[in-house]
Protein backbone atom coordinates (compact mmCIF):
# COMPACT_ATOMS: atom_id res chain seq x y z
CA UNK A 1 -0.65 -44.84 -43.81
CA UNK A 2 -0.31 -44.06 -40.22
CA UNK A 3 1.90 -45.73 -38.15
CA UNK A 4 3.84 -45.88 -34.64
CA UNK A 5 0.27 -44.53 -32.98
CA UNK A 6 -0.10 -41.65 -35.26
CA UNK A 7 -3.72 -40.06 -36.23
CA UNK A 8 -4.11 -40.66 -39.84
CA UNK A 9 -4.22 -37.81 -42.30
CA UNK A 10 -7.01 -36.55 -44.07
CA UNK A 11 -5.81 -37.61 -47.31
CA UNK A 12 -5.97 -41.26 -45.94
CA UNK A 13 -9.51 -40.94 -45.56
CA UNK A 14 -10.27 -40.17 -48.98
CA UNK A 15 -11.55 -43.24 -51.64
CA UNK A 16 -7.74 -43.88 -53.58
CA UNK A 17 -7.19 -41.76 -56.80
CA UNK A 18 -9.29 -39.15 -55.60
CA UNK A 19 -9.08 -35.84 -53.68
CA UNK A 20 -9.68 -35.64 -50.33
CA UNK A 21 -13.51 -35.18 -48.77
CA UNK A 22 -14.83 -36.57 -52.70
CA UNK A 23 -16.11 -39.45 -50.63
CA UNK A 24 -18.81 -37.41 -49.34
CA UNK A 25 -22.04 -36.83 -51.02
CA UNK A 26 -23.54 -34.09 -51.66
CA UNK A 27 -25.83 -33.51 -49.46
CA UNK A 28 -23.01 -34.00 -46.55
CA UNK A 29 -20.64 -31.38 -48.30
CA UNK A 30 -23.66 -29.09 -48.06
CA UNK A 31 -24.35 -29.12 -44.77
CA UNK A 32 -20.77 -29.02 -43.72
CA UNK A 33 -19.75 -25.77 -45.61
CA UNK A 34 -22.87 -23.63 -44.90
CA UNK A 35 -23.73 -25.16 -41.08
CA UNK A 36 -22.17 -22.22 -38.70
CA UNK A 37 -20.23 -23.73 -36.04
CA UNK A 38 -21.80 -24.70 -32.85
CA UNK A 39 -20.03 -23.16 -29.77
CA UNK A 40 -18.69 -25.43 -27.25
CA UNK A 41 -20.08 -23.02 -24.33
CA UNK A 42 -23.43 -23.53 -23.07
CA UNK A 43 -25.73 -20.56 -23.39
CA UNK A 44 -26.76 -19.10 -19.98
CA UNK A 45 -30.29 -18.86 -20.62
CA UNK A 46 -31.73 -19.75 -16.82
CA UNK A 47 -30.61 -16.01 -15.54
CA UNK A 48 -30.69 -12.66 -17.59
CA UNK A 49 -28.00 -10.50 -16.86
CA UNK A 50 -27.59 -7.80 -13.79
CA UNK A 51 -27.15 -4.57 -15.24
CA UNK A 52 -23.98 -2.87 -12.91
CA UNK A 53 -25.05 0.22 -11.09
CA UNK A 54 -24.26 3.77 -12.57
CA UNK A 55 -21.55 5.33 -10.98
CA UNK A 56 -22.34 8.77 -9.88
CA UNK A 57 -19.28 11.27 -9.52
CA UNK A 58 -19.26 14.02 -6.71
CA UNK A 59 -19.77 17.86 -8.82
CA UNK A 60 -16.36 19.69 -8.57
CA UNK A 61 -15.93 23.08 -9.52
CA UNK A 62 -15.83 24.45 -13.11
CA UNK A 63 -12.74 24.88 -14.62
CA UNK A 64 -12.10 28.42 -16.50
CA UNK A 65 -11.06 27.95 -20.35
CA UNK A 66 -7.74 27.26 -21.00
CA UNK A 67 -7.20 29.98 -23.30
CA UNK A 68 -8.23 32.62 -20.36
CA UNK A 69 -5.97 30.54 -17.91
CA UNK A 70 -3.07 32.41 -15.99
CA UNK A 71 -0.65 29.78 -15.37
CA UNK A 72 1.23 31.56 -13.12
CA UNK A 73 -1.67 31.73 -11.04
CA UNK A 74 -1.61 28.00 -10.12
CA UNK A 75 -0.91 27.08 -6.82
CA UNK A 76 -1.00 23.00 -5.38
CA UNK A 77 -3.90 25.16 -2.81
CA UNK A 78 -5.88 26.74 -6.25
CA UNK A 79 -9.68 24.86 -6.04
CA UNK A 80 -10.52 23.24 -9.05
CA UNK A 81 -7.33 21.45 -9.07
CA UNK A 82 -7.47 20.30 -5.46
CA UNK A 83 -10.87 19.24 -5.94
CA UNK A 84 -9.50 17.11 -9.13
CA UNK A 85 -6.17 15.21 -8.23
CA UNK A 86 -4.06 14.94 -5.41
CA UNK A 87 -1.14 17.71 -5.22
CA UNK A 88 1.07 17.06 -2.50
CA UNK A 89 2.76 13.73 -1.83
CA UNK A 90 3.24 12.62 1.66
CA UNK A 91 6.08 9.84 2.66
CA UNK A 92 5.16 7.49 5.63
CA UNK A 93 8.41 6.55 7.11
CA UNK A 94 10.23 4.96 10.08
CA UNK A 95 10.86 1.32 11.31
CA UNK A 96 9.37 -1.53 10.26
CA UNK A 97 5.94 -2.28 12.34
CA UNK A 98 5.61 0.93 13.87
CA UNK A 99 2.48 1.81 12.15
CA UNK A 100 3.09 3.54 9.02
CA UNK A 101 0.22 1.83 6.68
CA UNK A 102 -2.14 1.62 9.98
CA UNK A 103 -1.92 5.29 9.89
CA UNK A 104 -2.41 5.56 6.33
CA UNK A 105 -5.58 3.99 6.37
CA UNK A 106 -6.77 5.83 9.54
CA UNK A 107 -6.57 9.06 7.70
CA UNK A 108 -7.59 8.11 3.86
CA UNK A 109 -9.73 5.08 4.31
CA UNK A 110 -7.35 3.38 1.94
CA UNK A 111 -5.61 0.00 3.02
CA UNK A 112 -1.60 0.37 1.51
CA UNK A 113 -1.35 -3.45 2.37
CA UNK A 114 -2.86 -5.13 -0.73
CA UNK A 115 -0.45 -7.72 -2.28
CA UNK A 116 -0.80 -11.67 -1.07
CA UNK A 117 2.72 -11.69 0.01
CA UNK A 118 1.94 -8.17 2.16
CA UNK A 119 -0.89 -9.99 4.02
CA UNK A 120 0.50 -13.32 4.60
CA UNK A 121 3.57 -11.33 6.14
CA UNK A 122 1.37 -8.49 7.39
CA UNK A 123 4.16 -6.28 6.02
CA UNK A 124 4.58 -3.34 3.69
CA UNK A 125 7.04 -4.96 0.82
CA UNK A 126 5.98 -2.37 -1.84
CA UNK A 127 5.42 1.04 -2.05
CA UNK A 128 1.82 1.67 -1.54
CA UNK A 129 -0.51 4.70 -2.24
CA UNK A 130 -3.94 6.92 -1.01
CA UNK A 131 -5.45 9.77 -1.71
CA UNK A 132 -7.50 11.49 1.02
CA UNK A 133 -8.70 14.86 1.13
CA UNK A 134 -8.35 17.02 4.08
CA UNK A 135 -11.55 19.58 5.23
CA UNK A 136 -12.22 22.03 8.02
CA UNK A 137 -15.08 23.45 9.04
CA UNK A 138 -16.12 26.73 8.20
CA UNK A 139 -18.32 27.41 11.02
CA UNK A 140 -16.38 29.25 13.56
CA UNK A 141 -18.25 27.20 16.82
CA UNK A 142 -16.62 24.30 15.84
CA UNK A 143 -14.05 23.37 18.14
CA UNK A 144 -10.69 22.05 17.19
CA UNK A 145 -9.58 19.47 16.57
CA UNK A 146 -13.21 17.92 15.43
CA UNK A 147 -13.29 20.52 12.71
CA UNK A 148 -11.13 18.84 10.87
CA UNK A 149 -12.10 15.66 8.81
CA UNK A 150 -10.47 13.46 6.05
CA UNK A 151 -12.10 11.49 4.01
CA UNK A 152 -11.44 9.77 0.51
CA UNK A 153 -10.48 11.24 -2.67
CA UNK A 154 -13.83 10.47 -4.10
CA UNK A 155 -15.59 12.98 -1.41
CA UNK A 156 -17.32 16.12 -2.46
CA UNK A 157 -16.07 18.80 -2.38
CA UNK A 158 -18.24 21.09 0.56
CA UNK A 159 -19.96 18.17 2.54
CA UNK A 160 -21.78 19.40 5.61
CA UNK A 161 -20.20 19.29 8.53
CA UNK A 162 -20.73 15.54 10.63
CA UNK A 163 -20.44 17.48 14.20
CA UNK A 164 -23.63 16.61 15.93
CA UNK A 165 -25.73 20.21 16.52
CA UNK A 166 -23.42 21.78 14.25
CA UNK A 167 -24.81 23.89 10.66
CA UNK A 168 -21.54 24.37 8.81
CA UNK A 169 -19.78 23.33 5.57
CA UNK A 170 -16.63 21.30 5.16
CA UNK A 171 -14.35 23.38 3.18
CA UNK A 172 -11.51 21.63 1.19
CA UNK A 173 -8.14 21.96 2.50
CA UNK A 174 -5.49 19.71 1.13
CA UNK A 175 -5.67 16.79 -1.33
CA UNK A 176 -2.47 14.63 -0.46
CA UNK A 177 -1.37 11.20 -1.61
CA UNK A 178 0.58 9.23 0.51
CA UNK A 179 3.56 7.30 -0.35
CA UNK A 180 3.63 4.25 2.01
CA UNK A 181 7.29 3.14 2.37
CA UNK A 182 8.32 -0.52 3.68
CA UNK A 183 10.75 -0.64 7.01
CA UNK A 184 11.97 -3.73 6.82
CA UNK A 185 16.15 -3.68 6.41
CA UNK A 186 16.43 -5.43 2.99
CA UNK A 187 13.87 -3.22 1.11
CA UNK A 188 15.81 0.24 1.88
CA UNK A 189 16.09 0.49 -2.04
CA UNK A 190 12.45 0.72 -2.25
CA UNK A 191 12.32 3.50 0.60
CA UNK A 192 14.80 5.45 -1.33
CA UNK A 193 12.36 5.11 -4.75
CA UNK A 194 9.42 6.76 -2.75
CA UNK A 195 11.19 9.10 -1.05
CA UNK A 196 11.71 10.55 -4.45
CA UNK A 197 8.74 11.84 -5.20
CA UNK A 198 7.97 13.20 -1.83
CA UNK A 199 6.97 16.66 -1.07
CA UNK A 200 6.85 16.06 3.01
CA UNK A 201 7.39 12.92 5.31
CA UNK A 202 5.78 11.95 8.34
CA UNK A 203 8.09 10.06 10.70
CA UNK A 204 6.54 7.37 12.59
CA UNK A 205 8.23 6.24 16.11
CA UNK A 206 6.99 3.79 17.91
CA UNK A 207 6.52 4.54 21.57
CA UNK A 208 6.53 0.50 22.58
CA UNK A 209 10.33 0.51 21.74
CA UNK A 210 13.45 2.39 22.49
CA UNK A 211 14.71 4.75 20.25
CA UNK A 212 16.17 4.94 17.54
CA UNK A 213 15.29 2.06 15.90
CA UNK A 214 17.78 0.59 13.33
CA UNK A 215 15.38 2.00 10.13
CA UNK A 216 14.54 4.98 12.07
CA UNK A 217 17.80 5.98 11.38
CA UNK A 218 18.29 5.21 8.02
CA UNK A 219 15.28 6.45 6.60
CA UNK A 220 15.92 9.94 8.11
CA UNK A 221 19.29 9.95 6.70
CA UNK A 222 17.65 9.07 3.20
CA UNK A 223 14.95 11.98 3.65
CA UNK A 224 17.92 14.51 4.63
CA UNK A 225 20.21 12.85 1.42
CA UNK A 226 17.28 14.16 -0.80
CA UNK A 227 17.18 17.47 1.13
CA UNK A 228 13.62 16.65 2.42
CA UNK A 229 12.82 19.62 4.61
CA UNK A 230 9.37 19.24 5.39
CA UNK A 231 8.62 16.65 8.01
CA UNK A 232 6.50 15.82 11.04
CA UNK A 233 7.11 13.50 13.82
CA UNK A 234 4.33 11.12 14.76
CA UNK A 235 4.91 9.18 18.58
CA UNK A 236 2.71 5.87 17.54
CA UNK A 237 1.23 3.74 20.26
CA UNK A 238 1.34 5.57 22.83
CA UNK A 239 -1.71 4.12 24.19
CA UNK A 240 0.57 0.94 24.99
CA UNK A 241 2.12 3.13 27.64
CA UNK A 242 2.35 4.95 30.70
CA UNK A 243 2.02 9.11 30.86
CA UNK A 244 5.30 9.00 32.21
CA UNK A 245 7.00 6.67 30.08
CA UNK A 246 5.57 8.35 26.93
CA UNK A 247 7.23 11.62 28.15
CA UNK A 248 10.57 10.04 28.37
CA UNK A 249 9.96 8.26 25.45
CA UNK A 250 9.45 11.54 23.81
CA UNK A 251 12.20 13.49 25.51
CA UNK A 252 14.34 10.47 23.14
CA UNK A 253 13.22 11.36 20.37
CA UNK A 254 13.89 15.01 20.79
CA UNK A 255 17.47 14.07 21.44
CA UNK A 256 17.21 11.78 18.46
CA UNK A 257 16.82 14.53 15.89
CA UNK A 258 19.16 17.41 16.91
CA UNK A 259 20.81 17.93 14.54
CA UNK A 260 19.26 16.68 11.94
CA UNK A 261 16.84 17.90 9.47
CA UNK A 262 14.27 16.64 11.11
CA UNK A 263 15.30 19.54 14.32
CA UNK A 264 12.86 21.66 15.11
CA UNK A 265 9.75 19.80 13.29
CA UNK A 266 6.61 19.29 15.27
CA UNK A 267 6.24 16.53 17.44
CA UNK A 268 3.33 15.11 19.10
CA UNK A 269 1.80 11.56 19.98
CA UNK A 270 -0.87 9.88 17.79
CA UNK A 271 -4.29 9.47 19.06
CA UNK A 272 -5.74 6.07 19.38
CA UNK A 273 -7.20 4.69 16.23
């Protein structure tokens, strides 16, 4: 017998002296054992169901048989793996708010800044990541620097050329990915974890504040601790500022890096997104 508010069992619900569910007739135990369970979800019969849309992949180049394949041959540049995956991975470093992930997305299309914490914040807290493929015209009339065109790592591989009047082919480049590193001061251990898988960094500076900056700093000492010898120097927001001010501004930064590894890499202002 059930007591203190407890459900009874099923034994109590059988007659006394026999086994449980003998109570039932027949007829009941038949159409309990062979009825299939009903489900408790409603069938959606109102709407029939949208078929998704086939997703069509870009041709890429044919691959030779492995068995013929010269490995030593293989180059990160070598077509039909550039036109596959990404090859060379590209740091994004510098102080915090200085425009690392803007850039990113400027030049692959890709926005780093995902997490809900990130865009609450509006702040790279984990390492983010884009492809983008890199093109230049083949058509010698094409002026630089409009020759040049990035696009995402889904792109074919020899679009025609957007240039208004103009008849050539993007040719494939580069496929890079970039690593977007955080510059806030208390997620330096997270910098370091990207920077080691980097091939080349791009240093962003800020031209709206003095420099260095406090993560500016560190991040090129990090870069130089993993003997990171590949890097370019990106002035950011320079459209904030005067011609003259941006020179100085510039003439800082050159002081900035003597002497470090970053001496001697090329230097030169963004454009304005």
């Amino acid at each position: 017998m059930a007591t203190n508010g407890d459900l009874p069992s099923d034994d109590e619900f059988s007659q006394p002296g026999s086994p449980p569910g003998e109570h039932l007739d027949e007829t009941e135990q038949a159409e309990d054992t062979n009825q299939p369970l009903k489900s408790s979800l409603k069938a959606n019969t109102g709407s029939a169901a949208i078929p998704e849309p086939a997703v069509t992949r870009p041709p890429l180049p044919e691959q030779p048989d492995p068995k013929d394949l010269d490995i030593s041959s293989l180059t990160p540049l070598t077509d039909y793996i550039i036109a596959r995956q990404a090859t060379i991975n590209i740091g994004t470093i510098g102080h915090v708010a200085h425009g690392k992930s803007t850039v990113v997305k400027a030049i692959s299309g890709v926005q780093t800044v995902r997490f809900k914490n990130e865009l609450e914040r509006n702040i790279t807290i984990k390492l983010g990541y884009a492809n983008a493929k890199i093109y230049k015209c083949d058509s010698p009339e094409c002026p630089r620097p409009t020759c040049y065109r990035s696009f995402k790592s889904e792109k074919e591989v020899d679009p025609p050329c957007e240039r208004d009047g103009c008849t050539g082919t993007y040719r494939l480049l580069r496929h890079v990915s970039f690593v977007d590193c955080p510059g806030h001061d208390i997620l330096m251990s997270t910098m370091l974890s990207g920077a080691a898988v980097m091939d080349a960094a791009l240093l962003l500076i800020a031209g709206n504040e003095t420099c260095p900056q406090p993560q500016t700093s560190e991040h090129l000492a990090a870069i130089e601790i993993m003997k990171l010898n590949h890097i370019i120097i990106l002035q950011n927001k320079v459209d904030l500022m005067k011609e003259d001010n941006a020179a100085t501004h510039h003439e800082s930064i050159l002081k900035f890096i003597k002497g470090t590894v970053a001496d001697g890499s090329l230097s030169f202002p963004s454009p304005p997104n």
